[in-house]
N, C-alpha and C. Protein backbone atom coordinates (compact mmCIF):
# COMPACT_ATOMS: atom_id res chain seq x y z
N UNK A 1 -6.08 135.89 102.58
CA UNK A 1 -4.89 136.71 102.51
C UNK A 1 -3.94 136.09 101.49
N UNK A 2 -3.75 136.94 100.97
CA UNK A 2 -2.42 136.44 99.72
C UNK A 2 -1.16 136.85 100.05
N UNK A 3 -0.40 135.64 99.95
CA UNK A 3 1.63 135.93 99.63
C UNK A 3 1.85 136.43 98.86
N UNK A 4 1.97 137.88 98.95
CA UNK A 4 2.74 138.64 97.69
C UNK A 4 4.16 138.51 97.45
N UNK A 5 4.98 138.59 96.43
CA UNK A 5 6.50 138.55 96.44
C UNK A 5 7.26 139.65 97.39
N UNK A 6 6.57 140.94 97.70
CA UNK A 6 6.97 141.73 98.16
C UNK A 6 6.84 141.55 100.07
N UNK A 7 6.30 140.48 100.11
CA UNK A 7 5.81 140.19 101.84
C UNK A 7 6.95 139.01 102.02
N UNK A 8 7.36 138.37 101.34
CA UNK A 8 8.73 137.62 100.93
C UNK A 8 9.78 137.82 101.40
N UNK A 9 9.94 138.71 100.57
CA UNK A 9 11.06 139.75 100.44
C UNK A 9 11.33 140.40 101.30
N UNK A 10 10.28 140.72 102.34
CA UNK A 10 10.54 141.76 103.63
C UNK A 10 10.48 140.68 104.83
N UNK A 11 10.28 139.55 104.43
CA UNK A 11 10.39 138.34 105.73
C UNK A 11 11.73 138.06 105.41
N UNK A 12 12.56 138.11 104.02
CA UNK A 12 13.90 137.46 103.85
C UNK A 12 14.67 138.48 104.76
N UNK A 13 14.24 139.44 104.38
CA UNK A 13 15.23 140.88 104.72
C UNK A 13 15.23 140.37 106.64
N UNK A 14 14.33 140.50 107.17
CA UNK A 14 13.83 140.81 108.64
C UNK A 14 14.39 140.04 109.11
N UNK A 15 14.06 138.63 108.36
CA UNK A 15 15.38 137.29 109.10
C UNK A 15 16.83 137.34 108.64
N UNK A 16 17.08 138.64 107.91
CA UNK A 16 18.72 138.30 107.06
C UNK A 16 18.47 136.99 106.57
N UNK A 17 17.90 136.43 105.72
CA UNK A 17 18.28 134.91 105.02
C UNK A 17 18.20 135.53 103.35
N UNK A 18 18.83 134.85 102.72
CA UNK A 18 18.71 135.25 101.38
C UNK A 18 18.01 133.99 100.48
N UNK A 19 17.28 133.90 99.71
CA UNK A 19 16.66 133.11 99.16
C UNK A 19 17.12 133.10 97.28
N UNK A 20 16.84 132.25 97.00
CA UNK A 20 16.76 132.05 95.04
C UNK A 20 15.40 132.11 94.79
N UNK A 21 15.04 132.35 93.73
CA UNK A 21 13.69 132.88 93.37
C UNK A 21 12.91 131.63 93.34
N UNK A 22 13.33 130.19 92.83
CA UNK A 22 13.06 129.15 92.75
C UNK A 22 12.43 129.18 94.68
N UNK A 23 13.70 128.82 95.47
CA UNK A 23 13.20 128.92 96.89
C UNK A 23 11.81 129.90 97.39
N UNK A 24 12.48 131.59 96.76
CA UNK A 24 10.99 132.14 97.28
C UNK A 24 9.75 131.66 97.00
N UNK A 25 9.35 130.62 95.59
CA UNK A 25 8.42 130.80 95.26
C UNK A 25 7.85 129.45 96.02
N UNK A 26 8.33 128.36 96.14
CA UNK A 26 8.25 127.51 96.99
C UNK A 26 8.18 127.90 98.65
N UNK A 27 8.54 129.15 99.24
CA UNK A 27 8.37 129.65 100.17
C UNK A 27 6.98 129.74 100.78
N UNK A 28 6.57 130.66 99.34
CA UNK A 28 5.55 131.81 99.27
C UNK A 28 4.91 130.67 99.33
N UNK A 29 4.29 129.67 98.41
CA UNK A 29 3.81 128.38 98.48
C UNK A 29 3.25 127.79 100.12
N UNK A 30 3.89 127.40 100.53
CA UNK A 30 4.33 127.05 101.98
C UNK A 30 3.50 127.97 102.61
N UNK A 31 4.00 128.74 102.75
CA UNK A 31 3.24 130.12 103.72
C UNK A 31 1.78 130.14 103.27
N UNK A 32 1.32 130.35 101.80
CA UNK A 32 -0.20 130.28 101.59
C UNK A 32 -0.57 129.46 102.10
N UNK A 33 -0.41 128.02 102.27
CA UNK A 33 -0.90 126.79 103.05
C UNK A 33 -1.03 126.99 104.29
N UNK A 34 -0.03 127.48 105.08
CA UNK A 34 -0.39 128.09 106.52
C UNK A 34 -1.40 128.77 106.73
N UNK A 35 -1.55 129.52 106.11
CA UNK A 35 -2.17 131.31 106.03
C UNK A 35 -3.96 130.26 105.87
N UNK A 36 -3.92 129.54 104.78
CA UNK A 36 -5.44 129.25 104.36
C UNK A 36 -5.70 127.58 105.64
N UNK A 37 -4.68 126.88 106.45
CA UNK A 37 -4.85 126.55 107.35
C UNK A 37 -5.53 127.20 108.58
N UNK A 38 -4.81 128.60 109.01
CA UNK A 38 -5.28 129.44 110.02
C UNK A 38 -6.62 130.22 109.65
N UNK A 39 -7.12 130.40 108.23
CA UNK A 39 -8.01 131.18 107.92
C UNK A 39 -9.13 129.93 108.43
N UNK A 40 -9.08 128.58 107.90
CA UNK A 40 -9.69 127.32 108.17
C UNK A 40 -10.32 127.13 109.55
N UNK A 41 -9.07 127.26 110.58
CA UNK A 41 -9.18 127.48 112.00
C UNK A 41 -9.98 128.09 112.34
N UNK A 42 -10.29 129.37 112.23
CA UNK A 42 -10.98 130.76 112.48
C UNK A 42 -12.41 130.51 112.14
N UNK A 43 -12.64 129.70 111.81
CA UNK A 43 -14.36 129.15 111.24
C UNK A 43 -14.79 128.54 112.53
N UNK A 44 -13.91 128.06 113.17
CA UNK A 44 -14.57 127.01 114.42
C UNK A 44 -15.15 127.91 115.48
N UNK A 45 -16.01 127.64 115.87
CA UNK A 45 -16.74 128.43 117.06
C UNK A 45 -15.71 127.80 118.51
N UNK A 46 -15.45 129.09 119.09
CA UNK A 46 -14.48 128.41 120.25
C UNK A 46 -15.48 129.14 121.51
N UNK A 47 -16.44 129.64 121.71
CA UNK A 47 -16.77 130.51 122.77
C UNK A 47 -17.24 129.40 123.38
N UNK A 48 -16.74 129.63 124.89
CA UNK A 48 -17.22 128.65 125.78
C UNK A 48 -15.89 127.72 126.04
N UNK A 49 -14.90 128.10 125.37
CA UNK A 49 -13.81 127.31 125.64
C UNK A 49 -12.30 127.96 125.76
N UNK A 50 -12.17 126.99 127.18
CA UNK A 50 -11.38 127.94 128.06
C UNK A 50 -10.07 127.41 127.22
N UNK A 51 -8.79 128.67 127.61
CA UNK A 51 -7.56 128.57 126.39
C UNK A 51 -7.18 127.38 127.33
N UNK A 52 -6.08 126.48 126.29
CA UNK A 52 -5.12 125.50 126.85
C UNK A 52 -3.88 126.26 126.91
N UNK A 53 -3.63 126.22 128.38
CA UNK A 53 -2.55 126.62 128.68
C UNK A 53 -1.07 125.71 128.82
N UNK A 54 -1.31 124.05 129.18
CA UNK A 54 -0.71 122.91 129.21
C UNK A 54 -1.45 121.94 128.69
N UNK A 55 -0.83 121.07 127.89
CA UNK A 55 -0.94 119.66 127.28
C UNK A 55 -1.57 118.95 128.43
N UNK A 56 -1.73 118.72 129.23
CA UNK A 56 -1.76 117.94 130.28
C UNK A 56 -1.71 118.28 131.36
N UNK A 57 -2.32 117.96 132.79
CA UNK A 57 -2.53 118.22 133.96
C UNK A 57 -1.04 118.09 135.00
N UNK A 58 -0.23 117.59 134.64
CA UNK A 58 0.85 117.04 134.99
C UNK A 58 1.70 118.52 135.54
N UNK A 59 2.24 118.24 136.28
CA UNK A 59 3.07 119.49 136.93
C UNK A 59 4.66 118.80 137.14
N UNK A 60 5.27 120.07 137.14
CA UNK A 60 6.83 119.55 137.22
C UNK A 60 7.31 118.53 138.22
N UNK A 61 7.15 117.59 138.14
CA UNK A 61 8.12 116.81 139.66
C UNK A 61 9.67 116.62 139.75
N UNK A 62 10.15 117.96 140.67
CA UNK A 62 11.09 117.83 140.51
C UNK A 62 12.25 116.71 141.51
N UNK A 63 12.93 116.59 141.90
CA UNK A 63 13.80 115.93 142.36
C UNK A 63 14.27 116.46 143.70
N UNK A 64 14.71 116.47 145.00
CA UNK A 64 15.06 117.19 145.67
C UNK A 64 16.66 117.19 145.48
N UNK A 65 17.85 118.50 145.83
CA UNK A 65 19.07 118.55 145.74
C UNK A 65 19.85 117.51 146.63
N UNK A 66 20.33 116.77 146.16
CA UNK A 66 21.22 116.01 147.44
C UNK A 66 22.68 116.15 147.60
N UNK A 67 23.48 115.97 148.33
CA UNK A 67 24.70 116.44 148.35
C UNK A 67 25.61 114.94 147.72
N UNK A 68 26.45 114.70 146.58
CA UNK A 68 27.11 113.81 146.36
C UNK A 68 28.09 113.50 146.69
N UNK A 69 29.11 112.14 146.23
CA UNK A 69 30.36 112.44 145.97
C UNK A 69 30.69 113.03 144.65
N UNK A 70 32.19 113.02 144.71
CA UNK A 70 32.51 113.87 143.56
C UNK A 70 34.22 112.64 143.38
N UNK A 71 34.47 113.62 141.77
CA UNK A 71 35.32 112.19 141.50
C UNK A 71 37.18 113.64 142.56
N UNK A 72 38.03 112.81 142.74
CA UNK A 72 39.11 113.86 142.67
C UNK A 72 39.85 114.50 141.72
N UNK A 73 40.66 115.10 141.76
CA UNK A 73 41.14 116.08 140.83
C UNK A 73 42.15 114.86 140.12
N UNK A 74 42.83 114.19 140.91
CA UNK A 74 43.87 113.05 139.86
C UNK A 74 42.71 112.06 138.63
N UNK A 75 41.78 111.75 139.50
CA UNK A 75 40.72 110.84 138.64
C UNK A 75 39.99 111.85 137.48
N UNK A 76 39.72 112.76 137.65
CA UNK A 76 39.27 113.58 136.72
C UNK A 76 40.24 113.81 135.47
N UNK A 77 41.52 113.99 135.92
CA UNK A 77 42.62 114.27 134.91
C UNK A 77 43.24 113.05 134.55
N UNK A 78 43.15 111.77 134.89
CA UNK A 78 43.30 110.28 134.61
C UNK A 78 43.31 110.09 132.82
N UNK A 79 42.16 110.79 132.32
CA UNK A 79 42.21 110.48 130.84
C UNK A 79 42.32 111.59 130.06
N UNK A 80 42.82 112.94 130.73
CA UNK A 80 42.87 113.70 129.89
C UNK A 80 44.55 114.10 128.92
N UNK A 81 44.02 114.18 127.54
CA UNK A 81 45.31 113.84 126.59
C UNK A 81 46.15 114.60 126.99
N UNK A 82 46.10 115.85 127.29
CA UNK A 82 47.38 116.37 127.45
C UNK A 82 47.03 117.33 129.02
N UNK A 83 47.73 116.93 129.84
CA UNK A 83 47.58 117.40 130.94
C UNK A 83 48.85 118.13 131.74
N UNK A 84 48.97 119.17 133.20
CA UNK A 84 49.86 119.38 133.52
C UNK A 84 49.85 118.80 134.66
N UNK A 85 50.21 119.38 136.16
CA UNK A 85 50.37 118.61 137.58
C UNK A 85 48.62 118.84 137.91
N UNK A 86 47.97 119.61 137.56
CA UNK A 86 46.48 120.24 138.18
C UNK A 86 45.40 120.31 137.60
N UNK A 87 46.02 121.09 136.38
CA UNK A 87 44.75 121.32 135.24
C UNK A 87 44.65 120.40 133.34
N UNK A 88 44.00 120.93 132.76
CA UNK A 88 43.58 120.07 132.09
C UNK A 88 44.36 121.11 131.00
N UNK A 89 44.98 120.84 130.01
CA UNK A 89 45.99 121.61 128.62
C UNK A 89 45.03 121.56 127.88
N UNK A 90 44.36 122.79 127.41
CA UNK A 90 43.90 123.12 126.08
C UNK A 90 44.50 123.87 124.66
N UNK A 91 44.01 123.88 123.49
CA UNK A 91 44.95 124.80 122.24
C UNK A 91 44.58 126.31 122.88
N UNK A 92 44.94 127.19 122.40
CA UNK A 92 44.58 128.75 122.41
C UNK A 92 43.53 128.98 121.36
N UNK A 93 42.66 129.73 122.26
CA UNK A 93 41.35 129.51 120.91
C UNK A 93 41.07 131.26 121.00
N UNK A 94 41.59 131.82 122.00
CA UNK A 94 41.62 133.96 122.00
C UNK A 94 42.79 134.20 121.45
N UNK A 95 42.87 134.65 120.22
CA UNK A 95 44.09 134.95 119.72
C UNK A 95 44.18 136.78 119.71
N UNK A 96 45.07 137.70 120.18
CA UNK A 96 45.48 138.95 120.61
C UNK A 96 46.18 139.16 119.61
């Protein structure tokens, strides 16, 4: 399969990215190497072999929930720069 400029061009478009012609062609580059990687792949006889679904046999171990402490509301606000009696002072970042 060949990288045409025009298969490029409709991958730049599809991702919105805009490219320099220098970049596309180094793109296009790139992508043939993939393309003749996967064509490479496709030679190997796989029948008889079941898909990998995980890297490894390993299953999630998760943690069980435990109930903690927690810090209080004065210790929490202890280092914050600009504070009031409760909460924590931020700038206005929704401007109306």
């Amino acid at each position: 399969m060949d990288i045409t400029p025009e298969m490029i061009n409709n991958l730049a478009h599809l991702s919105r990215l805009e490219f320099s012609e220098a970049e596309k062609r180094s793109i296009g580059a790139d992508l043939q190497k993939i393309v003749a990687f996967v064509e490479k792949l496709q030679e190997l006889d796989t029948h008889g072999v079941m898909p990998l679904l995980h890297i490894s046999d390993a299953a999630n171990v998760l943690r069980n929930d435990e109930l903690g402490g927690s810090v209080t509301r004065g210790e929490a606000l202890m280092n914050a720069p600009v504070k009031d009696e409760a909460f924590f002072k931020v700038p206005k970042v929704i401007k109306k």
